[in-house]
N, C-alpha and C. Protein backbone atom coordinates (compact mmCIF):
# COMPACT_ATOMS: atom_id res chain seq x y z
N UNK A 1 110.35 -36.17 39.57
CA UNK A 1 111.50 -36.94 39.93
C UNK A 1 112.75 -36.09 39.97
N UNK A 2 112.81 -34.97 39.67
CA UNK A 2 113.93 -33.96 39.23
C UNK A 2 113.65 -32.91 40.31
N UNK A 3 114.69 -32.14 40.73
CA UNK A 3 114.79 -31.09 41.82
C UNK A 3 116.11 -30.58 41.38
N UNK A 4 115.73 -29.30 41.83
CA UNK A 4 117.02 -28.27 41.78
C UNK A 4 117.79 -28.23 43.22
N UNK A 5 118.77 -27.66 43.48
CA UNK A 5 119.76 -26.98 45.01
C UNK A 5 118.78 -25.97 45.56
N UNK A 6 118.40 -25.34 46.67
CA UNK A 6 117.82 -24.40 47.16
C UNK A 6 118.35 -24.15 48.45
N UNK A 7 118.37 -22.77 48.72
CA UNK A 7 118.74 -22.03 49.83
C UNK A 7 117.86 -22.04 51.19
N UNK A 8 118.10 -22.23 52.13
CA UNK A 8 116.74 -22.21 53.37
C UNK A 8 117.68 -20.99 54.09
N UNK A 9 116.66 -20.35 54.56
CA UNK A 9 117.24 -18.99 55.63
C UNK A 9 117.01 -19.64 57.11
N UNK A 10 118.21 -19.18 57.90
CA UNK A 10 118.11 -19.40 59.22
C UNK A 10 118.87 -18.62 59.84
N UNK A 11 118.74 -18.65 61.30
CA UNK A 11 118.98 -17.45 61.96
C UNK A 11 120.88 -17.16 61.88
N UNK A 12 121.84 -18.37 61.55
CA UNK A 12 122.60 -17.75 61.34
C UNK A 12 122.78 -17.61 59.96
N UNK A 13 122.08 -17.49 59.21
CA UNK A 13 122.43 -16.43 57.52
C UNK A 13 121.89 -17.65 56.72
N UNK A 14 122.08 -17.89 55.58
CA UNK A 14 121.64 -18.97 54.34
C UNK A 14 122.35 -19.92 54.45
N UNK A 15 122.16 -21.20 54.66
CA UNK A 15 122.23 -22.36 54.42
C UNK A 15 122.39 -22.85 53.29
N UNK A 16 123.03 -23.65 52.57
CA UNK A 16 123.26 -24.88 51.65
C UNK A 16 122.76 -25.82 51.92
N UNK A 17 121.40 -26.18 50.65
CA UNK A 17 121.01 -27.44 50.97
C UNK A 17 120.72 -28.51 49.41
N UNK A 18 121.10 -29.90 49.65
CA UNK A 18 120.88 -30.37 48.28
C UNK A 18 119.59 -31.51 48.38
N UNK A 19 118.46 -30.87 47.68
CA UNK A 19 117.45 -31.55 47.97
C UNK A 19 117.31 -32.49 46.60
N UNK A 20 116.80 -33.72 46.32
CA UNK A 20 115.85 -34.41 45.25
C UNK A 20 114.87 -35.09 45.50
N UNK A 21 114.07 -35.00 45.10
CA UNK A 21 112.56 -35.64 44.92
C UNK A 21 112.48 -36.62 43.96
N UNK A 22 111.49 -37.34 44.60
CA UNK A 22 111.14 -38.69 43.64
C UNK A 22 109.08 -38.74 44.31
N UNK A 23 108.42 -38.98 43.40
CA UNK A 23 107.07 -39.90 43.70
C UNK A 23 107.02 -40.71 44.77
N UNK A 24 106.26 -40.78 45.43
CA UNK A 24 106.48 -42.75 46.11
C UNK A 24 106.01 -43.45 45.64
N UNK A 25 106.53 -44.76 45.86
CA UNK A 25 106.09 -46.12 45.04
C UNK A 25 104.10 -45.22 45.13
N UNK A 26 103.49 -45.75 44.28
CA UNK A 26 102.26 -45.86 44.37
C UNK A 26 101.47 -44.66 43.12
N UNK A 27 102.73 -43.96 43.22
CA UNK A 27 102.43 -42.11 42.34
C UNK A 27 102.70 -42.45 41.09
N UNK A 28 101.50 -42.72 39.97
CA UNK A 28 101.58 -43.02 38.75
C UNK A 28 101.97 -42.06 38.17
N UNK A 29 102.22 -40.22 38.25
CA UNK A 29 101.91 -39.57 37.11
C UNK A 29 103.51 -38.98 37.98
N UNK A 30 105.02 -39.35 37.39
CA UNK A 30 105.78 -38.69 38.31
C UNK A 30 106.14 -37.36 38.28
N UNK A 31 106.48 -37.09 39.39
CA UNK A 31 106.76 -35.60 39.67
C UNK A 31 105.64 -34.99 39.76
N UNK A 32 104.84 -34.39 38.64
CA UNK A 32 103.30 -33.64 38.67
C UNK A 32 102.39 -33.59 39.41
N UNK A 33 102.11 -34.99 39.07
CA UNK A 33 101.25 -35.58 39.81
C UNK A 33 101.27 -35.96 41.37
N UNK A 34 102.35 -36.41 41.76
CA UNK A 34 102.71 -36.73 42.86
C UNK A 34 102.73 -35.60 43.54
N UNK A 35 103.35 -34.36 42.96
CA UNK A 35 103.38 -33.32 43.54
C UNK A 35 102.02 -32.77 43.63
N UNK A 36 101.05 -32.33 42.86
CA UNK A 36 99.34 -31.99 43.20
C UNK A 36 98.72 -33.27 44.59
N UNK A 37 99.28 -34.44 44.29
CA UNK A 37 98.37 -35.17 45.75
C UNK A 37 99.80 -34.78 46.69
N UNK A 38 100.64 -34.17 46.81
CA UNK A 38 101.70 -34.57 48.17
C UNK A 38 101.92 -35.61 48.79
N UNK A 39 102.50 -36.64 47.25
CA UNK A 39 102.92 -37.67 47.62
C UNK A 39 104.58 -37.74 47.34
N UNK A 40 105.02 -37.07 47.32
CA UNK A 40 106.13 -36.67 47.27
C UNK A 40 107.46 -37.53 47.97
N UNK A 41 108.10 -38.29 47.44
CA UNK A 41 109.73 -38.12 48.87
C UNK A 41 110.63 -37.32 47.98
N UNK A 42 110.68 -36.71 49.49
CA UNK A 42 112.59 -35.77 49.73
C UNK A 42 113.62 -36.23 50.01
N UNK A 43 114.41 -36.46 49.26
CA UNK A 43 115.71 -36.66 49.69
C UNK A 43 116.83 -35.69 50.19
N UNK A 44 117.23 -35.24 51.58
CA UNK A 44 117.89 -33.89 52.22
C UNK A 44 119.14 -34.37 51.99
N UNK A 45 119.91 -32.80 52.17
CA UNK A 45 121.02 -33.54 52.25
C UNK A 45 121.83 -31.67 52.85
N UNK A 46 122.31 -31.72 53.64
CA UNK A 46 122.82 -30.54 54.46
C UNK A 46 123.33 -30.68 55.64
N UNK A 47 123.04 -29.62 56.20
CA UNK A 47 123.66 -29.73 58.04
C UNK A 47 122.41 -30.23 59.07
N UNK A 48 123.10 -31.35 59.36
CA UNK A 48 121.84 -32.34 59.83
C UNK A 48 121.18 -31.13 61.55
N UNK A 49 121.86 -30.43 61.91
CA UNK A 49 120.79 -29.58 63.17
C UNK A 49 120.20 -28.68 62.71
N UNK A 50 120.22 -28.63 61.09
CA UNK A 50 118.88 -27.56 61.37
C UNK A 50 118.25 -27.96 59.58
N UNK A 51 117.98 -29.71 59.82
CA UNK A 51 117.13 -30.31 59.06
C UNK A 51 115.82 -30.08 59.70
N UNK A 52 115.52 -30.18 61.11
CA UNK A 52 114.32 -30.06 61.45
C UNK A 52 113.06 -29.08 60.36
N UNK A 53 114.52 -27.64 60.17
CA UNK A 53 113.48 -26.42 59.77
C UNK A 53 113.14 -26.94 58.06
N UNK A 54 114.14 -27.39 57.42
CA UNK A 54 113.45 -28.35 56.35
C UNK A 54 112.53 -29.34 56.19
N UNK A 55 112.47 -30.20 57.42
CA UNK A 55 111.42 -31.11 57.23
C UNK A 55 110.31 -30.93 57.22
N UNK A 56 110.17 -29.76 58.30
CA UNK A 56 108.88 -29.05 58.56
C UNK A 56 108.08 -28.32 57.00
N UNK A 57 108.74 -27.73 56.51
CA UNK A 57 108.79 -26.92 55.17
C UNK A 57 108.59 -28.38 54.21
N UNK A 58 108.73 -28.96 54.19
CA UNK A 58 108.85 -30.31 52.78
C UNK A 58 107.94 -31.33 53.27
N UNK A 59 107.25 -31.09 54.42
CA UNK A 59 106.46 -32.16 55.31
C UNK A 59 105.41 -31.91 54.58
N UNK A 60 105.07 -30.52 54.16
CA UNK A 60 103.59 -30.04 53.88
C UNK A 60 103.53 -30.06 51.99
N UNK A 61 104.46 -30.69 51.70
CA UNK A 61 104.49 -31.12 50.42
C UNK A 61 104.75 -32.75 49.66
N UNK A 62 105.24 -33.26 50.68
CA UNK A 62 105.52 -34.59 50.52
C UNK A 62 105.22 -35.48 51.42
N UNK A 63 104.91 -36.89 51.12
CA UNK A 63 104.75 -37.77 52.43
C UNK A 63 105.66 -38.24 53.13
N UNK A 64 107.06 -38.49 52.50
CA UNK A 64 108.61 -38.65 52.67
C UNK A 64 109.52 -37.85 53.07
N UNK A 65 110.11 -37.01 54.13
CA UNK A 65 111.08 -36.47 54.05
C UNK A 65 112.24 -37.07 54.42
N UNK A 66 113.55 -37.69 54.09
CA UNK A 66 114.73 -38.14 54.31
C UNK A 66 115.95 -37.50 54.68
N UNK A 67 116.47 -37.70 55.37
CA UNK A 67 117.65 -36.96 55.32
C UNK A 67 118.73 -38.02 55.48
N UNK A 68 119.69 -37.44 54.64
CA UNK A 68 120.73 -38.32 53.70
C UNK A 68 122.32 -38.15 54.12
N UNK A 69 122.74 -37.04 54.53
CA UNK A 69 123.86 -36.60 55.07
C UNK A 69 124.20 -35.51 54.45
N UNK A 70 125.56 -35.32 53.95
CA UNK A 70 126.06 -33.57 54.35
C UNK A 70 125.53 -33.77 52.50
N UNK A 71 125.80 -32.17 52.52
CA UNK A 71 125.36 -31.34 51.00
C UNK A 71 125.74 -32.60 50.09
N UNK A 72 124.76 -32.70 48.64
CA UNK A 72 125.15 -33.81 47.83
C UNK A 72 124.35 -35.10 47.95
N UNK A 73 124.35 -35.49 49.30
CA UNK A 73 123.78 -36.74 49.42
C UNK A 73 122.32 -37.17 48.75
N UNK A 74 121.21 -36.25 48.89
CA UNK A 74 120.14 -36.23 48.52
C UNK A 74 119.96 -36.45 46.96
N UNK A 75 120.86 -35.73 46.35
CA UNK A 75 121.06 -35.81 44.92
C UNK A 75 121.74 -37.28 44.69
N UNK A 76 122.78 -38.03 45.39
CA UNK A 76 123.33 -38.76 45.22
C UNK A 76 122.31 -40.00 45.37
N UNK A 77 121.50 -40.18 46.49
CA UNK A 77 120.26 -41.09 46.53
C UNK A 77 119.41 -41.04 45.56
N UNK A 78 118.80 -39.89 45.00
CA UNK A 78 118.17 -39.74 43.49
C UNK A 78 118.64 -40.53 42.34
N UNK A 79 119.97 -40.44 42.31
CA UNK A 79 120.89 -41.21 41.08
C UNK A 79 120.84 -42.28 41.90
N UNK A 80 120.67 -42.47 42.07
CA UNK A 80 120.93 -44.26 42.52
C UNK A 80 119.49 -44.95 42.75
N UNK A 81 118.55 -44.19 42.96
CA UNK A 81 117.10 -45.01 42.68
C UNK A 81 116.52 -44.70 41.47
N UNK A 82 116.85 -43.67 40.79
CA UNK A 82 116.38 -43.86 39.50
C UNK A 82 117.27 -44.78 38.49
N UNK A 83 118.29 -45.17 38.88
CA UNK A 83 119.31 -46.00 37.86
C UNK A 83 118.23 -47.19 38.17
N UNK A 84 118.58 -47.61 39.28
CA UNK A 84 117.69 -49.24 39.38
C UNK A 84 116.27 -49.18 39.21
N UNK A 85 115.57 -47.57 38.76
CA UNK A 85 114.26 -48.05 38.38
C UNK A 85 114.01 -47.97 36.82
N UNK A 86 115.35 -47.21 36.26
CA UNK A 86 115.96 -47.49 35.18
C UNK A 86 116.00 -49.04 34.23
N UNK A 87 116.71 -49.67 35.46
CA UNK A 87 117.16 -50.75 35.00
C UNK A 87 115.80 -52.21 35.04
N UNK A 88 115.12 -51.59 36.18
CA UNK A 88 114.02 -52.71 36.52
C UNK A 88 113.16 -52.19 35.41
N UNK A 89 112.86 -51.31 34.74
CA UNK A 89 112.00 -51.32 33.88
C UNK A 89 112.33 -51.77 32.47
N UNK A 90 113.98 -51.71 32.48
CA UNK A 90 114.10 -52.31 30.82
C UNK A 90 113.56 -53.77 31.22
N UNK A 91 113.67 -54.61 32.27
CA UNK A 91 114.05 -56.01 32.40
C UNK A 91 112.59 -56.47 32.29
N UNK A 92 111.67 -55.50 32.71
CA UNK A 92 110.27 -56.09 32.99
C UNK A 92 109.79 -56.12 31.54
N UNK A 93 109.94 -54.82 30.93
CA UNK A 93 109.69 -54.99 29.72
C UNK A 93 110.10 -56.03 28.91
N UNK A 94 111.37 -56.22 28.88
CA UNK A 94 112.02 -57.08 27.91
C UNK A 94 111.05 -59.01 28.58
N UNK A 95 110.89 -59.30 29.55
CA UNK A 95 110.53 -60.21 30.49
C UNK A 95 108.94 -60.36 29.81
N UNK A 96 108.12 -59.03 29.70
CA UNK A 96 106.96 -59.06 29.36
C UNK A 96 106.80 -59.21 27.74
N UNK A 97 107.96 -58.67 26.97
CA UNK A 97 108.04 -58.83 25.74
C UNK A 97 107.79 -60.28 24.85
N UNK A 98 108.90 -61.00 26.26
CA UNK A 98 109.61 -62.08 25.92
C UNK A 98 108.62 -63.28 25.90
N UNK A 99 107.59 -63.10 27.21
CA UNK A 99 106.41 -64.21 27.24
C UNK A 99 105.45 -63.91 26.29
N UNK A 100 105.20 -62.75 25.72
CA UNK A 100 103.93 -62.43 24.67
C UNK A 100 104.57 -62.84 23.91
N UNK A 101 105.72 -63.02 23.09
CA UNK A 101 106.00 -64.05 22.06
C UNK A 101 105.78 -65.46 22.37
N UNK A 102 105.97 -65.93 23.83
CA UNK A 102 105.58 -66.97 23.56
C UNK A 102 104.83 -67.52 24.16
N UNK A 103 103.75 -66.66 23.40
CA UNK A 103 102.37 -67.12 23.45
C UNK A 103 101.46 -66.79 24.72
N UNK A 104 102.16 -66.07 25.97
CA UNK A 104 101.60 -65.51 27.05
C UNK A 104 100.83 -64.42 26.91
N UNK A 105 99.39 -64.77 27.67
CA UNK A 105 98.67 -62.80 28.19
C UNK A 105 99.17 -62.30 28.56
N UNK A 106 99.05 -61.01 28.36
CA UNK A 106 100.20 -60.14 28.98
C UNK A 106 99.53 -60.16 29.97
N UNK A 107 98.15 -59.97 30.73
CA UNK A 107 97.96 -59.21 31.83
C UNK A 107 98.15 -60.80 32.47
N UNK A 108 98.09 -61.88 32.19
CA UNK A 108 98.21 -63.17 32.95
C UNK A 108 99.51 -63.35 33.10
N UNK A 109 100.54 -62.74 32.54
CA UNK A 109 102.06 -62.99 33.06
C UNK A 109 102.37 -61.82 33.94
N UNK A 110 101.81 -60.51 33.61
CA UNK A 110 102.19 -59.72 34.95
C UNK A 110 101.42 -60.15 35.72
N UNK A 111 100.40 -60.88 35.93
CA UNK A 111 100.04 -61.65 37.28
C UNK A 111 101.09 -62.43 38.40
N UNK A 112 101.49 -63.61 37.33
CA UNK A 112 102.20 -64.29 37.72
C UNK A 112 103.57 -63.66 38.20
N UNK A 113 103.94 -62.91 37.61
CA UNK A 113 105.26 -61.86 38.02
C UNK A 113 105.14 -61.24 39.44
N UNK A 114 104.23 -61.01 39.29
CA UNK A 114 103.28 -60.10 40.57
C UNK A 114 103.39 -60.54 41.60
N UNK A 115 103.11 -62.21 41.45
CA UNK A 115 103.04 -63.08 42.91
C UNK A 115 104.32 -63.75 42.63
N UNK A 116 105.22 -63.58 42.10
CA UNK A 116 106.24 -64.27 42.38
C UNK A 116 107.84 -63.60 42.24
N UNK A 117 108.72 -64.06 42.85
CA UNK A 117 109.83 -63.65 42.85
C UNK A 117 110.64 -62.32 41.71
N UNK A 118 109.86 -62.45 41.21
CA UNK A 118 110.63 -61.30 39.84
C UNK A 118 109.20 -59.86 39.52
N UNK A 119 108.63 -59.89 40.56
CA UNK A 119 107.93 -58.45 41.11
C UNK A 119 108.67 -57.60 41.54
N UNK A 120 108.58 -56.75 41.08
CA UNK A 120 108.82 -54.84 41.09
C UNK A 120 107.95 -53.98 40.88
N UNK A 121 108.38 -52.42 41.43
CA UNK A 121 107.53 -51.64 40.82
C UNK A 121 107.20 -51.26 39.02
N UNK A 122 108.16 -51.66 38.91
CA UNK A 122 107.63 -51.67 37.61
C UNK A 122 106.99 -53.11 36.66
N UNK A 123 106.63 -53.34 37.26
CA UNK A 123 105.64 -54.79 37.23
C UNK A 123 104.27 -54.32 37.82
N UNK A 124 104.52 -54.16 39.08
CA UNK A 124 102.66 -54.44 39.76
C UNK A 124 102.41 -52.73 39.90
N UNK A 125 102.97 -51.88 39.72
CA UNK A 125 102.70 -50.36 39.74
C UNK A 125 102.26 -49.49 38.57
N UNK A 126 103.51 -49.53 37.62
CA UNK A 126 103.91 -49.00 36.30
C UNK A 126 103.84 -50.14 35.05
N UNK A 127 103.33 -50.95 35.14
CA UNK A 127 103.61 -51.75 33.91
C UNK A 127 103.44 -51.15 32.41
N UNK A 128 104.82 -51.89 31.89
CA UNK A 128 104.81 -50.70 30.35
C UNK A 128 103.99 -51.61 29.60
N UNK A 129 103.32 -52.16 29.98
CA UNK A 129 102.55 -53.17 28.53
C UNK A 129 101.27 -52.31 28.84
N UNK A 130 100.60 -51.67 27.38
CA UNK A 130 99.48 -51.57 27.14
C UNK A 130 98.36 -51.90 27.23
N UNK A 131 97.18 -52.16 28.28
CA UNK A 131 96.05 -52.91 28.49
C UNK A 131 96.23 -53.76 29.33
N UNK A 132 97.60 -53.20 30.16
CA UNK A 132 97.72 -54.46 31.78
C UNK A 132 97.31 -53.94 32.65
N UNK A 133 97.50 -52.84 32.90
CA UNK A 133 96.54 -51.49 34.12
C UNK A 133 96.03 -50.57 33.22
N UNK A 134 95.44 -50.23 34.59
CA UNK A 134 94.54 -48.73 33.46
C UNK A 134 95.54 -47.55 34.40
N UNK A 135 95.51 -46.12 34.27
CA UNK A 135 96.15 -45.23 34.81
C UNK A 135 97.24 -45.10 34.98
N UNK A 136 98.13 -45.55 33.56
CA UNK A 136 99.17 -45.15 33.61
C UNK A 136 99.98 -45.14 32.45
N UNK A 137 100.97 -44.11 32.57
CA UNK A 137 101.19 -44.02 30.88
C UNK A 137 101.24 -45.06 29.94
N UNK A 138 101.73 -46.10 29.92
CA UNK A 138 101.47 -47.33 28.54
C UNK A 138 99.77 -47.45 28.40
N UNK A 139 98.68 -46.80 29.55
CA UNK A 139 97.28 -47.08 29.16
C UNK A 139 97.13 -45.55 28.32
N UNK A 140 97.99 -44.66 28.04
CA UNK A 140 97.72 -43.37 27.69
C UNK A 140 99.02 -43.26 26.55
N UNK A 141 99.23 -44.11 25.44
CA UNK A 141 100.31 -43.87 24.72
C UNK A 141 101.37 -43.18 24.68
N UNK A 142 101.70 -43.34 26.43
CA UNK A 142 102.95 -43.65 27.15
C UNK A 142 103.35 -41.88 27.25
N UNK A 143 101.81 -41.17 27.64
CA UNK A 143 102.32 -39.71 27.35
C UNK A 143 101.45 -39.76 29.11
N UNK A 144 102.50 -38.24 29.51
CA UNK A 144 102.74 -38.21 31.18
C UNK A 144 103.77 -39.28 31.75
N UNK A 145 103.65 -38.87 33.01
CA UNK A 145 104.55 -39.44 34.27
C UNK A 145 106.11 -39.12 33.77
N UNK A 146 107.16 -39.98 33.67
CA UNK A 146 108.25 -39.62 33.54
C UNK A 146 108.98 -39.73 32.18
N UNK A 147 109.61 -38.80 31.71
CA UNK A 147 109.97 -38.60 30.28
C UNK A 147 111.58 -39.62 30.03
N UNK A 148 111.41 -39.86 28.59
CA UNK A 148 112.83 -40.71 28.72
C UNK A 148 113.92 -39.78 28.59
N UNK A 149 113.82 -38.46 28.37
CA UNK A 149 114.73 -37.86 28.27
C UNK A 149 115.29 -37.64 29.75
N UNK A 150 114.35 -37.23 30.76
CA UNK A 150 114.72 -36.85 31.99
C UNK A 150 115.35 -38.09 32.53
N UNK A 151 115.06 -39.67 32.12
CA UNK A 151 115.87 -40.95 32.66
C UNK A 151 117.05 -40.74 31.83
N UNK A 152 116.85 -40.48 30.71
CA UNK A 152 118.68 -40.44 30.11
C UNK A 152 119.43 -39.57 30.76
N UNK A 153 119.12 -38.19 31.25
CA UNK A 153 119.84 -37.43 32.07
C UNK A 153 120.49 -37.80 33.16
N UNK A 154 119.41 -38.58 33.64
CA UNK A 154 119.88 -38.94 35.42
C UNK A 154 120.89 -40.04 35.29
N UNK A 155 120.25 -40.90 34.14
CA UNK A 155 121.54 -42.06 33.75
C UNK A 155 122.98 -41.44 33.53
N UNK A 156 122.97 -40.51 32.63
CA UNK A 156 124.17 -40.09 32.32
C UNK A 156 124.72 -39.26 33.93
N UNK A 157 123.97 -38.68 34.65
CA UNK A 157 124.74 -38.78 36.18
C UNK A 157 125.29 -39.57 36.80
N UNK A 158 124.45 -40.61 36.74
CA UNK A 158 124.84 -41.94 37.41
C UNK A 158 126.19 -42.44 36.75
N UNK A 159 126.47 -42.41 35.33
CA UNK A 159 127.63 -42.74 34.82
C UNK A 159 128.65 -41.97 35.04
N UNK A 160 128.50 -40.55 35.32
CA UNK A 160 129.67 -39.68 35.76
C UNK A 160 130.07 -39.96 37.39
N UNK A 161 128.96 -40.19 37.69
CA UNK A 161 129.31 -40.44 39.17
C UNK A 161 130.20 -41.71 39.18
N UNK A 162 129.62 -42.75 38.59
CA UNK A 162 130.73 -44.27 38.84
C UNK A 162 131.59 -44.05 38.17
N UNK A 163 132.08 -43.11 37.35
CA UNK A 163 133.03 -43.16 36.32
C UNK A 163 134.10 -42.03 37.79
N UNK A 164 133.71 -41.13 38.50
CA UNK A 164 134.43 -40.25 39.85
C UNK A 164 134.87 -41.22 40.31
N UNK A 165 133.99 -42.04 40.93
CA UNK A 165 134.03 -43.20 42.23
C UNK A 165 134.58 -44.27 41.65
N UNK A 166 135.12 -44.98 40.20
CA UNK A 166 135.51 -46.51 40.17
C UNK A 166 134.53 -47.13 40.60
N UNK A 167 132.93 -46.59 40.77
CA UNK A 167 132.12 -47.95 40.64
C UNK A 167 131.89 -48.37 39.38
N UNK A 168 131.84 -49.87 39.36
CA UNK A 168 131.20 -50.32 37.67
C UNK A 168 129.52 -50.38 38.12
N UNK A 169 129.36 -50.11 37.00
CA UNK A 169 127.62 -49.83 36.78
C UNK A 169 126.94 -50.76 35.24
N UNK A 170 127.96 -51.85 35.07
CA UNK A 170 127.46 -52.06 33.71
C UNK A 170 126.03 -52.45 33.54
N UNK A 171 125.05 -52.38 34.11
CA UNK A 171 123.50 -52.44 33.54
C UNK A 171 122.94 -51.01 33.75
N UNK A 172 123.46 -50.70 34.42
CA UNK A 172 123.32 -48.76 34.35
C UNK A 172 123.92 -48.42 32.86
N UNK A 173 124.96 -48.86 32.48
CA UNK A 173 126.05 -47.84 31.65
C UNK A 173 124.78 -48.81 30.08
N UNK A 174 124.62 -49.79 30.65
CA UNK A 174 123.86 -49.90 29.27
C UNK A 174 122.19 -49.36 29.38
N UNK A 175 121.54 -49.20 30.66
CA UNK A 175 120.60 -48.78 30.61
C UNK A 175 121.02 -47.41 29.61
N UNK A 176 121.83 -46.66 29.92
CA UNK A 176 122.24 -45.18 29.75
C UNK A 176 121.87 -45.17 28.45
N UNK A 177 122.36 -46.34 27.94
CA UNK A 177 123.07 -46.65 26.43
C UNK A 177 121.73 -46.69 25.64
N UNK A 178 120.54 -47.57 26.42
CA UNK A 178 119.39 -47.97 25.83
C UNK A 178 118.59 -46.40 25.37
N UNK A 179 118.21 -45.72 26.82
CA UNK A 179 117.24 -44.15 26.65
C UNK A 179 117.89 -43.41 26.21
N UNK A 180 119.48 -43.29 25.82
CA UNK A 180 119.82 -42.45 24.37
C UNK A 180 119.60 -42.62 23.50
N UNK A 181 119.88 -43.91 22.69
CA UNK A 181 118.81 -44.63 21.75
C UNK A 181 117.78 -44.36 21.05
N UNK A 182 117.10 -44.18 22.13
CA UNK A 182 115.51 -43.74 22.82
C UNK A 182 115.38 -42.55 22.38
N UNK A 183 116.16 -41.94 22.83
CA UNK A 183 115.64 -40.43 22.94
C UNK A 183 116.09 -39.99 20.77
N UNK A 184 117.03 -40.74 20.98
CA UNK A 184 117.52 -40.46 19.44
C UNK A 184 116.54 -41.30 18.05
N UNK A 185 115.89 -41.92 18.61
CA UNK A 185 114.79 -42.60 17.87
C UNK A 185 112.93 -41.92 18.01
N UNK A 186 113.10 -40.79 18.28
CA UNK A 186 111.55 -40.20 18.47
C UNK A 186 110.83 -40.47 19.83
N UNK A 187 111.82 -41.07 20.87
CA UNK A 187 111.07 -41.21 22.34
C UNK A 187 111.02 -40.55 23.39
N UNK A 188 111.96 -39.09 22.99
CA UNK A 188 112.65 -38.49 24.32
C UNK A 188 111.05 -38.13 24.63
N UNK A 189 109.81 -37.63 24.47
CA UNK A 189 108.80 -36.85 25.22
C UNK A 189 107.79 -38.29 25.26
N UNK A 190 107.96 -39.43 25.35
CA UNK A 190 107.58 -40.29 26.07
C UNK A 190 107.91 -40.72 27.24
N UNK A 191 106.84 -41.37 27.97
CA UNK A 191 107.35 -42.06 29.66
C UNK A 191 108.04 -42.93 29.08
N UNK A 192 109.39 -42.97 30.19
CA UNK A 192 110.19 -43.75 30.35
C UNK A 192 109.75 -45.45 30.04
N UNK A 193 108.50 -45.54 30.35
CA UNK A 193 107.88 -46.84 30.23
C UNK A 193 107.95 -47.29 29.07
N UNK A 194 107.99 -46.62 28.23
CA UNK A 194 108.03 -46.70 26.47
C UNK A 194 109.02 -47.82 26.29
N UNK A 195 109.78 -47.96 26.68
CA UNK A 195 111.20 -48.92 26.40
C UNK A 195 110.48 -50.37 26.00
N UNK A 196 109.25 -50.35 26.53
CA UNK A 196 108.13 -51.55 26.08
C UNK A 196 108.10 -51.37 24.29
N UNK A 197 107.34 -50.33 23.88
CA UNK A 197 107.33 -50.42 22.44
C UNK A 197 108.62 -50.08 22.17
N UNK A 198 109.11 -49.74 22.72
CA UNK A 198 110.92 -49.43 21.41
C UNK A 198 111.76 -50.92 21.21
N UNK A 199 111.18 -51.54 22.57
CA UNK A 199 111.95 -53.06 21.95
C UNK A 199 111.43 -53.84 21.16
N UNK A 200 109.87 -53.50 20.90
CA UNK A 200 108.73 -54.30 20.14
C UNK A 200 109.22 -53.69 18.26
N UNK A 201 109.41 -52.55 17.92
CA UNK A 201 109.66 -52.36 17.24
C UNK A 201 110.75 -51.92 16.78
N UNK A 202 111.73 -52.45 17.41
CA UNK A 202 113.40 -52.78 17.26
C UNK A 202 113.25 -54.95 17.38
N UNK A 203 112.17 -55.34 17.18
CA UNK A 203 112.47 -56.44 16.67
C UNK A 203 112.88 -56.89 15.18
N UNK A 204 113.48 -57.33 14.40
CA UNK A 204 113.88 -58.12 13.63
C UNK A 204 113.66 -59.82 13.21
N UNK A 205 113.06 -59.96 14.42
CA UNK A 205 112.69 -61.44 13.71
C UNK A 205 111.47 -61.71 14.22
């Protein structure tokens, strides 16, 4: 889910380009994994006439290549889909938490979630409840795919960025709030999905 800046050579001298990567919906193990099958999206972001020679180059690594607009953009689309997959995963959790208290299967309420209006990827893809899918970190004690430390990072981008721009972000600024938490409570080298047990055992009543 994380990418660095990289240079592409072209015939008039080195280029500036700001690339980020993400999985596509479907890529359980992120970044790694996605990257060994080349399921990859790119998010570009440079001088759009000589994206071609990038796409070509990122085609043979990913199934996605995008291009986003001038330098920045690519990175800027990164922060902004990982905030809301940020945010859709505290809600599913907390949602899935909320019916197993009362008294719901878990795998019979992410059903119902599934087919109805309050489906996401992190519902019918990634689900953080333990024993609702198989192949994916909550079926593997929430070790692989994406770390909560690497979501607190990107969060805390996302907050510098709306904090530049005067956007409000308040379910971002508290997602942010939640995977520091997280990370400060023994979770940073867990998947992000974890936010399932950290609310289970941050109960009190």
């Amino acid at each position: 889910m994380a990418a660095s800046l990289r240079l592409l050579g072209a015939a008039s001298g080195l280029r500036y380009w700001s690339r980020r990567l993400r999985p596509a919906a479907g890529s359980f193990a992120a970044g790694v994994g996605a990257a060994r099958s080349g399921n990859l999206t790119f998010m570009v972001g440079g001088v759009e006439d000589e994206f071609a020679a990038a796409q070509e180059l990122l085609g043979c690594m990913g199934s996605n290549v995008v291009y986003c607009g001038a330098v920045g953009t690519g990175q800027a689309a990164k922060i902004c889909n990982n905030m809301l997959l940020a945010i859709s995963m505290i809600g599913t959790a907390e949602a899935m938490n909320l019916g197993i208290r009362l008294g719901l299967d878990p795998k019979l309420l992410a059903k119902i979630l599934n087919m109805s209006s309050g489906r996401c990827w992190s519902s019918d893809t990634y689900n953080p409840v333990p024993g609702v899918m198989d192949g994916v970190p909550s079926a593997n004690n929430y070790q692989g795919g994406f770390g909560t430390t690497l979501m607190a990072k990107d969060l805390g981008l996302a907050q510098d960025s709306a904090t530049s721009t005067k956007s409000p972000i308040l379910l971002g600024s508290l997602a942010h709030q939640i995977y520091r938490m997280m990370c400060a409570k023994g979770y940073s080298k867990k998947d992000f999905s974890s936010v399932f047990q950290f609310l289970r055992e941050e109960e009190t009543f």
